[in-house]
N, C-alpha and C. Protein backbone atom coordinates (compact mmCIF):
# COMPACT_ATOMS: atom_id res chain seq x y z
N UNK A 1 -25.51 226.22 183.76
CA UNK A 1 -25.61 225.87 182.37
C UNK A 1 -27.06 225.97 181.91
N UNK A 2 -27.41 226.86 182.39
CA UNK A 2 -29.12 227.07 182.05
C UNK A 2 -29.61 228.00 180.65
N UNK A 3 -30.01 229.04 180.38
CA UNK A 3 -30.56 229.63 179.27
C UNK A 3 -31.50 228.99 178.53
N UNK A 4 -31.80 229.45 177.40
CA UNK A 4 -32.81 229.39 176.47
C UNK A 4 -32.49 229.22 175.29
N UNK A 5 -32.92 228.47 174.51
CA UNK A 5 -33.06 228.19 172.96
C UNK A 5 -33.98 229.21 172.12
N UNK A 6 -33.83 229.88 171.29
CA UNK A 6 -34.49 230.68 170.27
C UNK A 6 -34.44 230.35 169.21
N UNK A 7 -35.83 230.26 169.04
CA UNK A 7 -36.17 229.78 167.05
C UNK A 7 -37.44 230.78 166.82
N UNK A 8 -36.72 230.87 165.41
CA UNK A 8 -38.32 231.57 164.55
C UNK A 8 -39.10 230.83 164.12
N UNK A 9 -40.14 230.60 164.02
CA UNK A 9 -41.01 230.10 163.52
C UNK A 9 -42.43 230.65 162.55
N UNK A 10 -42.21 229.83 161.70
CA UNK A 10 -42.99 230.49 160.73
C UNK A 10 -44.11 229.72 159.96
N UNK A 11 -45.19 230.01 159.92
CA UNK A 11 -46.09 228.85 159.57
C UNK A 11 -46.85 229.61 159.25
N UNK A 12 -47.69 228.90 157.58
CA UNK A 12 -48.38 229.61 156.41
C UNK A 12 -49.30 229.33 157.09
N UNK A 13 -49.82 230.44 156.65
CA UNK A 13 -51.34 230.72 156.73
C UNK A 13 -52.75 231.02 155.53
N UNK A 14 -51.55 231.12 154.46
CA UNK A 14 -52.24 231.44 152.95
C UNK A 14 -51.25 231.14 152.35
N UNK A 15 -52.08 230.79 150.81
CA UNK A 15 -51.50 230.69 150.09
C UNK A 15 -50.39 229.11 149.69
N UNK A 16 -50.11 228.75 148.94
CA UNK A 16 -49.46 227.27 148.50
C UNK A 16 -48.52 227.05 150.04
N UNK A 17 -48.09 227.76 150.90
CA UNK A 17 -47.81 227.56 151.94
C UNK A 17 -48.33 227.28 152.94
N UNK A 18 -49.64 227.63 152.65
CA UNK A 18 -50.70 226.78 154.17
C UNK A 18 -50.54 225.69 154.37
N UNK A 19 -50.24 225.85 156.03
CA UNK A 19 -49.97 224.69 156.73
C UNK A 19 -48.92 224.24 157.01
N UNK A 20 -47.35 224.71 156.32
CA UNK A 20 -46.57 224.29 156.54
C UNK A 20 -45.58 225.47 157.35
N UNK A 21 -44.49 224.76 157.96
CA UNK A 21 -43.99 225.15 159.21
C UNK A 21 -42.04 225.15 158.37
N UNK A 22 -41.95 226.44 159.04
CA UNK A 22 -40.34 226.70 159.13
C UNK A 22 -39.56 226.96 159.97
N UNK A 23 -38.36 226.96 160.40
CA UNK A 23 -38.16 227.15 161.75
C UNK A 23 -36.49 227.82 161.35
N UNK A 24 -36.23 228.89 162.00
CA UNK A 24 -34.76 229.60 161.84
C UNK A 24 -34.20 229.47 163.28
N UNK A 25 -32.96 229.28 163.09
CA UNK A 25 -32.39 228.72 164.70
C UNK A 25 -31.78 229.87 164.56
N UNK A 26 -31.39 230.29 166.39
CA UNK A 26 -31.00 231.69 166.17
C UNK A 26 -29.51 231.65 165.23
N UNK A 27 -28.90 232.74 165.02
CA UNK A 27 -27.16 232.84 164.75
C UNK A 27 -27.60 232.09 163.15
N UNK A 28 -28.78 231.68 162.71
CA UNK A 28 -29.07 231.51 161.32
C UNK A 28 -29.17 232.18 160.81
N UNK A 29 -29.35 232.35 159.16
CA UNK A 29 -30.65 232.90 158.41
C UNK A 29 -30.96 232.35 156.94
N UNK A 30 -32.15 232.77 156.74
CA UNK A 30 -32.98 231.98 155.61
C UNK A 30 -33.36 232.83 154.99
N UNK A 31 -33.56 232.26 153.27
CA UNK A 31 -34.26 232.80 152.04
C UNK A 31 -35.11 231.80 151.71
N UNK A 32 -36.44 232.83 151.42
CA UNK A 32 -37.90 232.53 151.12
C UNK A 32 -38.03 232.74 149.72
N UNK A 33 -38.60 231.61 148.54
CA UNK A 33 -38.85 232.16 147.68
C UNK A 33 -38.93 230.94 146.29
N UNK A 34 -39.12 230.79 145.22
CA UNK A 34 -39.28 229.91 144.35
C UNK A 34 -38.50 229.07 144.26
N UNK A 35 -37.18 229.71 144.38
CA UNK A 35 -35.59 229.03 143.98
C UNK A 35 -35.55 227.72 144.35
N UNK A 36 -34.73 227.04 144.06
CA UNK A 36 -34.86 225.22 144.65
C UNK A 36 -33.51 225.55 145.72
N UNK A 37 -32.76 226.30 145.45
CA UNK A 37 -31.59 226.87 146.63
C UNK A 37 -32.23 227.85 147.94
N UNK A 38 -33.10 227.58 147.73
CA UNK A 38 -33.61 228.51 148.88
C UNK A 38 -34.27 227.85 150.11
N UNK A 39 -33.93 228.69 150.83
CA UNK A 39 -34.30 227.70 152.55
C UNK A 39 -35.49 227.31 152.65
N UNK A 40 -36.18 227.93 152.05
CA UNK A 40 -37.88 227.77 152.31
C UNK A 40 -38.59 228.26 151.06
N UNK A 41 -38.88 227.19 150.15
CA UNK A 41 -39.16 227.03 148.66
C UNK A 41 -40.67 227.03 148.50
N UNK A 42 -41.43 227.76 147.98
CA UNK A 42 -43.06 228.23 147.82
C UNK A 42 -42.89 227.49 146.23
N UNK A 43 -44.02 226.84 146.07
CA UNK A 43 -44.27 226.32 144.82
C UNK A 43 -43.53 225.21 144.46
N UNK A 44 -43.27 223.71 145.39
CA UNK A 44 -43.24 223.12 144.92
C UNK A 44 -44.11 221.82 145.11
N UNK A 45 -43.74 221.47 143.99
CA UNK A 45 -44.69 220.14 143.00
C UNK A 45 -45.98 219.85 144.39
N UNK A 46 -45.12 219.63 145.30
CA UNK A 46 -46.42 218.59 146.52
C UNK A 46 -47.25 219.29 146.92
N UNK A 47 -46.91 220.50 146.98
CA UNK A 47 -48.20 221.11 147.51
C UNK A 47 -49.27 221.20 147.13
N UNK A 48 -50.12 221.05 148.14
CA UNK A 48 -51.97 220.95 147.80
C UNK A 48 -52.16 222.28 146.87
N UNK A 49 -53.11 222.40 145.93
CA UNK A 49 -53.83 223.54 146.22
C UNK A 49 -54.72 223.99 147.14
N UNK A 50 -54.40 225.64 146.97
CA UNK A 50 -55.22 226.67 147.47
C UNK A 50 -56.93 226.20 148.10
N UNK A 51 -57.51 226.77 148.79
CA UNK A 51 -59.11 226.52 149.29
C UNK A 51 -59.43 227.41 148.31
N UNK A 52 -60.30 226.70 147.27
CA UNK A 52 -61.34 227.16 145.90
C UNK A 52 -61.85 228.63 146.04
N UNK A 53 -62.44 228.12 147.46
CA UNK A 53 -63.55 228.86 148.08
C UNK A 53 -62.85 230.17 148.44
N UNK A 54 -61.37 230.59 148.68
CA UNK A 54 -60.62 231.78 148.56
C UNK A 54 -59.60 231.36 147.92
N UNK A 55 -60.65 232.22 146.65
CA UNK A 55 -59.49 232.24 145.19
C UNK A 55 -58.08 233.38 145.15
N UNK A 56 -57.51 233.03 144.50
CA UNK A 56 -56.17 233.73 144.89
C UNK A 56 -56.62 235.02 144.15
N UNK A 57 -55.97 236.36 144.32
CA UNK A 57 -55.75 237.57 143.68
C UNK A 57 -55.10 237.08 142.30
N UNK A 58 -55.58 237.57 141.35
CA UNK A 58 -55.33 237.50 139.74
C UNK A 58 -55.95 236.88 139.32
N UNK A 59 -56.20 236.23 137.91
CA UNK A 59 -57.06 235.33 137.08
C UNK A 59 -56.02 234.29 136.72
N UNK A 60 -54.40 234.38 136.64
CA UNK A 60 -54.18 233.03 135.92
C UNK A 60 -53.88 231.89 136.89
N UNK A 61 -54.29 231.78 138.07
CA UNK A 61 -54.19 230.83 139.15
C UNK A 61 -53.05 230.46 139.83
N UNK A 62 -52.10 229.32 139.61
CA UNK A 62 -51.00 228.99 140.39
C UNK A 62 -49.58 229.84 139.41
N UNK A 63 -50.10 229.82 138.40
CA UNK A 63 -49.17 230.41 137.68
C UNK A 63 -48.96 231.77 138.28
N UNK A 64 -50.13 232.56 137.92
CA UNK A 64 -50.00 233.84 138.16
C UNK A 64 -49.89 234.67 139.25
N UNK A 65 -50.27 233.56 140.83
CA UNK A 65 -50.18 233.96 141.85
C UNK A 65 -48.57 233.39 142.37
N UNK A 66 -47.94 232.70 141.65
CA UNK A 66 -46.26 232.30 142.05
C UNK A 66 -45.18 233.37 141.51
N UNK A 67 -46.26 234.02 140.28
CA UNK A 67 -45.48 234.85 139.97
C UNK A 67 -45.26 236.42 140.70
N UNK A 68 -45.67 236.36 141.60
CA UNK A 68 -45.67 237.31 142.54
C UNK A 68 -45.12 237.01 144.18
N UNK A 69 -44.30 236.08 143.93
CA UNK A 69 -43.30 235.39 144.92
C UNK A 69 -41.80 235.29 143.86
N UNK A 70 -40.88 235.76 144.26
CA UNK A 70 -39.72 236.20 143.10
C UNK A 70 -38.50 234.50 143.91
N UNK A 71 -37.78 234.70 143.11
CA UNK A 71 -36.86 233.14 143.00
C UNK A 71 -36.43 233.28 144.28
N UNK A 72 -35.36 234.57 144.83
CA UNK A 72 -34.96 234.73 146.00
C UNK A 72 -35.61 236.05 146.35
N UNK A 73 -37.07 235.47 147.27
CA UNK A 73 -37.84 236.88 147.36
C UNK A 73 -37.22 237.51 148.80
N UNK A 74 -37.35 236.90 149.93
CA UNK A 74 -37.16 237.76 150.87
C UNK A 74 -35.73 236.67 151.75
N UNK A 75 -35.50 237.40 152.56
CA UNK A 75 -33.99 237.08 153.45
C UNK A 75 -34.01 237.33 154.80
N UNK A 76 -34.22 236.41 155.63
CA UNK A 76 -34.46 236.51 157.16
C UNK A 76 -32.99 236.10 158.14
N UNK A 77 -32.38 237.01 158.61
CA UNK A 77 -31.25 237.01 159.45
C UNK A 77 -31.82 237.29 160.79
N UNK A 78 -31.29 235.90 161.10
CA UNK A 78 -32.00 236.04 163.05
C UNK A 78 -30.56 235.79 163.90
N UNK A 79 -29.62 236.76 164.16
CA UNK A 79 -28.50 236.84 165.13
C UNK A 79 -28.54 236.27 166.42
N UNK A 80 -29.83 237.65 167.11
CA UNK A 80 -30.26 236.65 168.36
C UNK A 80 -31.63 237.99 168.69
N UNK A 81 -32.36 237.56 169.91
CA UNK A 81 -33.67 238.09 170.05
C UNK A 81 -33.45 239.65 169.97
N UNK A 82 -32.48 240.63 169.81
CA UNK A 82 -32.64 241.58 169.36
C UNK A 82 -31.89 242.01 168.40
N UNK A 83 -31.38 241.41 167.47
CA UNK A 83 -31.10 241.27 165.95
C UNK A 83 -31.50 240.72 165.23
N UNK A 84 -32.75 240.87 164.54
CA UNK A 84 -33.47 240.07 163.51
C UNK A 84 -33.23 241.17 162.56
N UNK A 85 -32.87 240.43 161.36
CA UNK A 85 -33.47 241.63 160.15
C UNK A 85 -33.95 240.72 159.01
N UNK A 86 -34.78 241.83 158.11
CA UNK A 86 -35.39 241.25 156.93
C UNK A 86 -34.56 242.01 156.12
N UNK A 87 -34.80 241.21 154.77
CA UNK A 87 -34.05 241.62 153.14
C UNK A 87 -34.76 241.26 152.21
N UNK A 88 -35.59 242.81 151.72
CA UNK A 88 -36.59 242.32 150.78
C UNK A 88 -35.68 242.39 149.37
N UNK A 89 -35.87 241.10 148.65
CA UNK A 89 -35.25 240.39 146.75
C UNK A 89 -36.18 241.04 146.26
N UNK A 90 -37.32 241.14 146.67
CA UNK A 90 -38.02 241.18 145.02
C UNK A 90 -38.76 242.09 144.37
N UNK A 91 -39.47 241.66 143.41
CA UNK A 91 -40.20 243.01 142.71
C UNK A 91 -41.66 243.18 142.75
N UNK A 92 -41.97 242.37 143.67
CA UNK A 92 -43.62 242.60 144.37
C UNK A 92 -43.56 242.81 146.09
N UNK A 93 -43.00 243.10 146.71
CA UNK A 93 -42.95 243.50 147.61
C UNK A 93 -42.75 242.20 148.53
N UNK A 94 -42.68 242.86 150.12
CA UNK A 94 -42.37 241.91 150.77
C UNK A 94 -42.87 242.54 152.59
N UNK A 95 -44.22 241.93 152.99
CA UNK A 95 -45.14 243.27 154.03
C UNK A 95 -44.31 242.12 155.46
N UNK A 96 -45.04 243.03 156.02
CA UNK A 96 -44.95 242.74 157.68
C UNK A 96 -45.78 243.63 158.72
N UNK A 97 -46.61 242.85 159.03
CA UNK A 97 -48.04 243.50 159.70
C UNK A 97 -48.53 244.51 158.99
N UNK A 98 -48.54 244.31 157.31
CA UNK A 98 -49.36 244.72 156.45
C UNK A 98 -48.52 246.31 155.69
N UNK A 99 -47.13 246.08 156.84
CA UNK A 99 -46.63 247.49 156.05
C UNK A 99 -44.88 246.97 155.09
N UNK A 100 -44.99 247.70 153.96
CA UNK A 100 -43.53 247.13 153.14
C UNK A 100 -42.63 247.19 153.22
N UNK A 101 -41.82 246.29 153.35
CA UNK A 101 -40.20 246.92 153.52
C UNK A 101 -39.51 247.05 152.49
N UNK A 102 -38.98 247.99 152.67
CA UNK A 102 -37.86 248.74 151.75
C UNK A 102 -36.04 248.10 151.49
N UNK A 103 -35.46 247.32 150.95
CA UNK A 103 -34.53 246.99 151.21
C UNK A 103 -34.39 246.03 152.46
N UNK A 104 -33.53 246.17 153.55
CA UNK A 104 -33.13 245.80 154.69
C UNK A 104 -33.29 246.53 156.00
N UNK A 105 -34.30 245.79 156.62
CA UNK A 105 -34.88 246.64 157.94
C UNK A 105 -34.98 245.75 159.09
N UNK A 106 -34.69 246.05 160.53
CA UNK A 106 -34.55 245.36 161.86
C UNK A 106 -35.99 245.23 161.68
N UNK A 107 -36.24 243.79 162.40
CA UNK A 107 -37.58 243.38 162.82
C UNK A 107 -37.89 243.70 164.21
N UNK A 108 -38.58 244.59 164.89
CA UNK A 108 -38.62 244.97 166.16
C UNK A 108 -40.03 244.75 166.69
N UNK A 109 -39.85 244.12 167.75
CA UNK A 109 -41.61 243.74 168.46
C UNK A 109 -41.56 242.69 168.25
N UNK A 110 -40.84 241.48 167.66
CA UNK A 110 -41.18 239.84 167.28
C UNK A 110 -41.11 239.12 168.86
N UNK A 111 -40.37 239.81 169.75
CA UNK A 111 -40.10 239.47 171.16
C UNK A 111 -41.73 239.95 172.04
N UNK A 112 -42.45 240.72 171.22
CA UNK A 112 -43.97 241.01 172.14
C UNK A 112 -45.02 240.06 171.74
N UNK A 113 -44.84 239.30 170.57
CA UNK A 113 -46.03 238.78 169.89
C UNK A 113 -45.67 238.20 168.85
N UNK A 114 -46.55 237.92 168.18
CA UNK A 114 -46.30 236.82 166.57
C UNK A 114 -46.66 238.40 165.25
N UNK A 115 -46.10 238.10 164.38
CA UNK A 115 -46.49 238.87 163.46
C UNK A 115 -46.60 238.55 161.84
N UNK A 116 -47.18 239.22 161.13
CA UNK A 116 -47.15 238.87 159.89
C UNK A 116 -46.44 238.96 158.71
N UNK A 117 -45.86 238.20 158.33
CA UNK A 117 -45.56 238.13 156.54
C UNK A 117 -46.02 237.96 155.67
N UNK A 118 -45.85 238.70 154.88
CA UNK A 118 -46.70 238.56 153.54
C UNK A 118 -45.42 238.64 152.13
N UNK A 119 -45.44 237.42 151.54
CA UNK A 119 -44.70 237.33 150.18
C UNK A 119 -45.41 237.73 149.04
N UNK A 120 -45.39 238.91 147.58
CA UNK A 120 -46.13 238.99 146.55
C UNK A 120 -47.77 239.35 147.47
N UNK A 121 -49.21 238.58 146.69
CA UNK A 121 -49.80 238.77 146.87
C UNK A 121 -50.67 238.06 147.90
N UNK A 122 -49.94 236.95 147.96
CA UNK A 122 -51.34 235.30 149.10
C UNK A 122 -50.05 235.12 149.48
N UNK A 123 -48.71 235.02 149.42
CA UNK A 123 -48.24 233.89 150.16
C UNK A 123 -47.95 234.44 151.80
N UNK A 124 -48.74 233.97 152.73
CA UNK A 124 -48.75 234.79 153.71
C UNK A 124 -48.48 234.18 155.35
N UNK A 125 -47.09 233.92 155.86
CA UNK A 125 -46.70 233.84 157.39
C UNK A 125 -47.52 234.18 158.73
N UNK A 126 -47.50 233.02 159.51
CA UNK A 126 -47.21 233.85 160.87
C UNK A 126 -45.69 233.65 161.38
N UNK A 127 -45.52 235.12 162.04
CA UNK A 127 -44.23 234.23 162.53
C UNK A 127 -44.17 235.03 164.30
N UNK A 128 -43.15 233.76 164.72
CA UNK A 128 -43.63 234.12 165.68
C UNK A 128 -42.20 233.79 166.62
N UNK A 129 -41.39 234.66 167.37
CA UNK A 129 -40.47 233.69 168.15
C UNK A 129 -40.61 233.11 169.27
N UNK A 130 -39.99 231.83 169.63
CA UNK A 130 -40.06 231.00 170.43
C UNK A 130 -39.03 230.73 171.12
N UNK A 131 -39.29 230.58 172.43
CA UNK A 131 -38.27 230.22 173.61
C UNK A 131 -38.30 229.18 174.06
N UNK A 132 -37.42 228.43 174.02
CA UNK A 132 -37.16 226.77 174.91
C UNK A 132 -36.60 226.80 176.23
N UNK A 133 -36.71 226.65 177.46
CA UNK A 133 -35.81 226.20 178.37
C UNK A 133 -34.33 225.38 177.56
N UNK A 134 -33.12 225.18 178.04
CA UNK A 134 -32.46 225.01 177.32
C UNK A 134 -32.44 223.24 178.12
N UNK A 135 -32.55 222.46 177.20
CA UNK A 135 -32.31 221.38 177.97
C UNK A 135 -30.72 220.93 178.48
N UNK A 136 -30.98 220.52 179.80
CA UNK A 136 -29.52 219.97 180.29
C UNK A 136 -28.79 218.72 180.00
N UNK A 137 -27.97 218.37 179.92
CA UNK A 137 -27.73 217.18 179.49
C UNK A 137 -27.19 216.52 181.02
N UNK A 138 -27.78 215.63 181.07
CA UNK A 138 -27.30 214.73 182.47
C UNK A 138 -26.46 214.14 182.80
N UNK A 139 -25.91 214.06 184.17
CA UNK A 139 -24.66 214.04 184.34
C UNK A 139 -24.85 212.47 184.74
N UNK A 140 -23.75 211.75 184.03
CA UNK A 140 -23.64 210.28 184.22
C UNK A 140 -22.23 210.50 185.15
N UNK A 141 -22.46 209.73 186.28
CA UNK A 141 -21.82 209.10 187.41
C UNK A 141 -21.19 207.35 186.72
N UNK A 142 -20.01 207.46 186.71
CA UNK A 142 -19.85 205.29 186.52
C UNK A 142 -19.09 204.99 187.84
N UNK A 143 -19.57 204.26 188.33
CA UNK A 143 -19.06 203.75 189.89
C UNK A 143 -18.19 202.56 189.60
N UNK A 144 -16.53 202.25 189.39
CA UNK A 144 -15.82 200.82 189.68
C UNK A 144 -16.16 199.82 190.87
N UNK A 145 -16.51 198.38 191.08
CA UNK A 145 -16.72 197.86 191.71
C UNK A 145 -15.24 197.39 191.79
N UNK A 146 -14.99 197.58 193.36
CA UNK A 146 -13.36 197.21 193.05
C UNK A 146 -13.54 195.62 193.68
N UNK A 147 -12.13 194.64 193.10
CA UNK A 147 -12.45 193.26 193.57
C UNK A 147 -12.92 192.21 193.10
């Protein structure tokens, strides 16, 4: 009863998402993007702002840099470690190690290393998959004292 647990993991690195952590269990999948229905929601209320000191791409600030993250921007289907695919929604693109995807494309290499996402213009992932030992669950013995 041994194997492994697989999760994606995904944790900002830019953008109103710095710092925070997502996690796709395998046989899941998740949508990234403004929507309040969406698995993993960019732009809301709690989040800190941005570091000053790297100002976002555009001039109108939170406005104008959210607007380059679409309601249901991108779509992450994780089957199992060699069925991942992405599904780019939107109308600013949607990168991965800096190159765009087109529609719906297998994620290949996430099993060698961590790699990058990029939503619109800043909102920007690592992601990376992860393996658990699978924990066992222990076997309880109850002994009758007879008498």
């Amino acid at each position: 009863m041994g194997g492994e647990i697989l999760t994606i993991k995904l944790v900002g690195i830019a953008g109103y998402s710095k710092g925070k952590e997502f996690v796709i269990e395998e046989g899941g999948e998740a949508v990234i993007g403004r929507s309040r229905d969406c698995s993993f929601r960019i732009g809301e209320t709690d989040e800190p702002e941005p570091d000053p000191n790297k100002p976002m791409k555009g001039t109108g600030g939170k406005d104008d840099h959210l607007h380059t993250v679409s309601r249901h921007h991108v779509k992450i289907t994780f089957q199992n470690a060699k069925s991942i695919f992405i599904t780019d929604q939107s109308k600013h693109g949607t990168f991965l190690n800096g190159n765009r995807i087109d529609g719906r494309d297998q994620i290949i290499g996430l099993r060698k290393g961590p790699m990058e996402l990029r939503l619109g213009t800043n909102e920007t992932f690592r992601m990376e998959l992860l393996r658990e030992p699978a924990r066992l669950k222990p076997k309880i013995t109850v002994k009758r004292r007879e008498g």
